[in-house]
N, C-alpha and C. Protein backbone atom coordinates (compact mmCIF):
# COMPACT_ATOMS: atom_id res chain seq x y z
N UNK A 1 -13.84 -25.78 -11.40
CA UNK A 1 -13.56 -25.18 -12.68
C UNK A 1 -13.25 -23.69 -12.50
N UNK A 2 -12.18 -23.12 -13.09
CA UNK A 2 -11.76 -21.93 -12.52
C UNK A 2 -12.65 -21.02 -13.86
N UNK A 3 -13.23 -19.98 -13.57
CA UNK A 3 -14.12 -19.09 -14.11
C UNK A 3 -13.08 -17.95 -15.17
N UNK A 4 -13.38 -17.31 -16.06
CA UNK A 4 -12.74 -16.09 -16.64
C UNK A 4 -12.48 -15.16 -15.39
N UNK A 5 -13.37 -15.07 -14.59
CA UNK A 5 -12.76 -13.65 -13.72
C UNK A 5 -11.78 -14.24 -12.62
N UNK A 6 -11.58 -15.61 -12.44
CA UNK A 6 -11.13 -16.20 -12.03
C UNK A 6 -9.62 -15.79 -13.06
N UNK A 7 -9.43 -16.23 -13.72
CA UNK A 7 -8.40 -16.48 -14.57
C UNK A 7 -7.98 -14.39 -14.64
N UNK A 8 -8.91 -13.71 -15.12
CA UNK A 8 -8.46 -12.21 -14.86
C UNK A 8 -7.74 -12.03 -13.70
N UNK A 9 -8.18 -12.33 -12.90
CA UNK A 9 -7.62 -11.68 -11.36
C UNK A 9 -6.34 -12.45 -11.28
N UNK A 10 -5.86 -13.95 -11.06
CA UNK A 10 -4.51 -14.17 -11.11
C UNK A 10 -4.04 -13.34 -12.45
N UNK A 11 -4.32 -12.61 -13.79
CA UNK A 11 -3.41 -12.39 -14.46
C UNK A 11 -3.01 -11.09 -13.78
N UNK A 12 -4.10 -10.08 -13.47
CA UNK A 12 -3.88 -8.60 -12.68
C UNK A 12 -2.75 -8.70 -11.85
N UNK A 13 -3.03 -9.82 -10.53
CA UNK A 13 -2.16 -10.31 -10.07
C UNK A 13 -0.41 -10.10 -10.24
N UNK A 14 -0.31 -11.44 -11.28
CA UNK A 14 0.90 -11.78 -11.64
C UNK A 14 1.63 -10.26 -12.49
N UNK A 15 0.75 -9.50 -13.06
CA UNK A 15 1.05 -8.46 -13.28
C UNK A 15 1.44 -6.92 -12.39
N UNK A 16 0.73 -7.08 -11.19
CA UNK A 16 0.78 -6.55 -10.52
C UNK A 16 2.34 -6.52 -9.74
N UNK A 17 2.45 -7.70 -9.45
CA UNK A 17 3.65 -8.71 -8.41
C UNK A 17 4.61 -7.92 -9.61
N UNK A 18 4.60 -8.14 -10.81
CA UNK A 18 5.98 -8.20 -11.60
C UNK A 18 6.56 -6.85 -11.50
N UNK A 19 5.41 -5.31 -11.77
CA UNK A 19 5.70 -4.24 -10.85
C UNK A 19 5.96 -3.32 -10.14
N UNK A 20 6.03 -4.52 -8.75
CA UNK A 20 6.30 -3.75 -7.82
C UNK A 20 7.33 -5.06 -6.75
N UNK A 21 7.75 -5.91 -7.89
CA UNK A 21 9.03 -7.12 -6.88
C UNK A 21 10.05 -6.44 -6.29
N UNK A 22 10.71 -5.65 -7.04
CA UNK A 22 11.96 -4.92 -6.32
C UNK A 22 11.25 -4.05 -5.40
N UNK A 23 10.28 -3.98 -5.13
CA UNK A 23 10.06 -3.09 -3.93
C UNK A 23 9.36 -3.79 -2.59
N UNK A 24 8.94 -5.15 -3.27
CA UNK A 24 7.81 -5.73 -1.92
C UNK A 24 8.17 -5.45 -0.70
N UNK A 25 9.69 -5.63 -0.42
CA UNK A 25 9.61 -5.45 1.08
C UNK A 25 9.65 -4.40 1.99
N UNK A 26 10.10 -3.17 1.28
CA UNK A 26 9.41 -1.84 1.57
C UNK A 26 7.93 -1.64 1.11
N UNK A 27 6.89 -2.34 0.36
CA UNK A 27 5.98 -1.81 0.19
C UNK A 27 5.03 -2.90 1.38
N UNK A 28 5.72 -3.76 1.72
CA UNK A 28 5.12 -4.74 2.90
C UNK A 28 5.53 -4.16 4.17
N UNK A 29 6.36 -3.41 4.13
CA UNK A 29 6.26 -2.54 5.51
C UNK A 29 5.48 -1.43 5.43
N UNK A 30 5.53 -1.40 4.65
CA UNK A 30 4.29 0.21 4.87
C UNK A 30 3.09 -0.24 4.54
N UNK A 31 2.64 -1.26 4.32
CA UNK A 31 1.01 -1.65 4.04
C UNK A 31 1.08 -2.30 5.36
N UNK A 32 1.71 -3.19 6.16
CA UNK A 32 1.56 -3.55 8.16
C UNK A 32 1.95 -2.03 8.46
N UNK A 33 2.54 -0.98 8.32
CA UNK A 33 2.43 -0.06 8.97
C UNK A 33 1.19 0.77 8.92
N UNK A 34 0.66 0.99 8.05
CA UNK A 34 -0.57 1.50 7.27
C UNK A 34 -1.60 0.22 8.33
N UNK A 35 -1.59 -1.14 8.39
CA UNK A 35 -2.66 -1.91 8.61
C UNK A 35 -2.23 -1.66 10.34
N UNK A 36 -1.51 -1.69 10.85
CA UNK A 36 -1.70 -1.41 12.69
C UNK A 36 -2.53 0.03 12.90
N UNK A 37 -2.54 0.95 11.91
CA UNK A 37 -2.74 2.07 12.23
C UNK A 37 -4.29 2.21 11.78
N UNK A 38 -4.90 1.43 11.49
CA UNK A 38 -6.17 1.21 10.92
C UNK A 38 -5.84 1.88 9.56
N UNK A 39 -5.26 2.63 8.81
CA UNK A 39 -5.40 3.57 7.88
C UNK A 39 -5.49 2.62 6.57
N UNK A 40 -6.26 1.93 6.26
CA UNK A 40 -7.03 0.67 5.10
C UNK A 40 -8.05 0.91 3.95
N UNK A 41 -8.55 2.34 4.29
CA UNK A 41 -9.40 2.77 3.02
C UNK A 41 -8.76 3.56 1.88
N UNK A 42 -9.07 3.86 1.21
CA UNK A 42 -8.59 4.63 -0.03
C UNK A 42 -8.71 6.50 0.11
N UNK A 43 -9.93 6.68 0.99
CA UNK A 43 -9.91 7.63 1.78
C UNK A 43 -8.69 8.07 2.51
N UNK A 44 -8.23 7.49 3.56
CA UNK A 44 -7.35 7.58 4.23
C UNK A 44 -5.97 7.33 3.64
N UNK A 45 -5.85 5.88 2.85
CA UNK A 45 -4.20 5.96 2.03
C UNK A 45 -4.44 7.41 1.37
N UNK A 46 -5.30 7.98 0.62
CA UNK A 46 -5.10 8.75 -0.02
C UNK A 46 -4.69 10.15 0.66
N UNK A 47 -5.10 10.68 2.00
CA UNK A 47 -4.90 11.39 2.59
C UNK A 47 -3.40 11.32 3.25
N UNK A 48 -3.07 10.11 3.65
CA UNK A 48 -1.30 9.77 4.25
C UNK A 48 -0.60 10.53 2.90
N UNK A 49 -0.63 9.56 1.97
CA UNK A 49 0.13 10.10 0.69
C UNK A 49 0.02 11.53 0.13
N UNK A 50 -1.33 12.22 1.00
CA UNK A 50 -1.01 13.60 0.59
C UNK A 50 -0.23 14.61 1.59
N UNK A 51 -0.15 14.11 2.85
CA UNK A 51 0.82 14.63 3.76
C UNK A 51 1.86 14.11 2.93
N UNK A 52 2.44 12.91 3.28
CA UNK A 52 3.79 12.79 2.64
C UNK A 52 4.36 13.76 1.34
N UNK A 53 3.63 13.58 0.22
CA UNK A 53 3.79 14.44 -0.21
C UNK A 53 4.69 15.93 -0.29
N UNK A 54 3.99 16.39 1.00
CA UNK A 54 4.33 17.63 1.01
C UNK A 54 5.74 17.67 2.27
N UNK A 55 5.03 16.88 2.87
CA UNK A 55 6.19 16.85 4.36
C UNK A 55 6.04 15.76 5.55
N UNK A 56 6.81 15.06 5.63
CA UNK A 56 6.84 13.64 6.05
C UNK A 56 6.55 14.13 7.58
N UNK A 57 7.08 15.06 8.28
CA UNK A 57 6.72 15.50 10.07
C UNK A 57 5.15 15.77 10.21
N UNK A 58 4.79 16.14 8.79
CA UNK A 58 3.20 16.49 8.79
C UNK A 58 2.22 14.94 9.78
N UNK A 59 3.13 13.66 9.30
CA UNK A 59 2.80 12.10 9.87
C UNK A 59 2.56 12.37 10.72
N UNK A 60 2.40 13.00 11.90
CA UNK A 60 2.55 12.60 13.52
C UNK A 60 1.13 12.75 13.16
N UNK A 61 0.36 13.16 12.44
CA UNK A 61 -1.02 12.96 12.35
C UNK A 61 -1.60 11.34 12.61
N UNK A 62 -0.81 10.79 11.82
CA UNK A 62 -1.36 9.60 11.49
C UNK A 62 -0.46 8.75 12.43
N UNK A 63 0.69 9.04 13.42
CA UNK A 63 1.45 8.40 14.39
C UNK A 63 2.39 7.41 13.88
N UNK A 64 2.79 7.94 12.16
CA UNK A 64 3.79 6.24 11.57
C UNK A 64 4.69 6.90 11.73
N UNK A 65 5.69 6.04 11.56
CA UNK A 65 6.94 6.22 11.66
C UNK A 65 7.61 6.10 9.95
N UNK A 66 8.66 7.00 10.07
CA UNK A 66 9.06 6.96 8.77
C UNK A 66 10.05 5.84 8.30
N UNK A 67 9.71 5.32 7.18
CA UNK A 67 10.10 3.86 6.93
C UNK A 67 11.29 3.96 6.14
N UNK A 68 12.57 3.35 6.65
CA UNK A 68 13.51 3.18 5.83
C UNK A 68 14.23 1.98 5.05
């Protein structure tokens, strides 16, 4: 029997997916680029995105490569 939070989370989901579709496959390269590099916490995404931010060469911190 599927539960309410059950039923929440596929709607977040399907909401989620709708989006960000035109972008999945750039945003699926940079979440495996992000996941080889260990960089997986919210801590850390949050810190990448604040280099980027300012200046993408600032990366060699974090060793990614810039995604095109």
């Amino acid at each position: 029997m599927m539960t309410q939070s059950y039923l929440n989370d596929l709607h977040e989901l399907a909401f989620v997916y709708n989006e960000i579709k035109t972008y999945l496959p750039s945003f699926l390269k940079l979440f495996h680029c992000l996941k080889e590099r260990h960089i997986l916490n919210e801590k850390q995404i949050s810190k990448f995105f604040r280099y980027a931010n300012y200046d993408l060469a600032d990366l060699t911190e974090f060793n990614v490569l810039v995604i095109t």
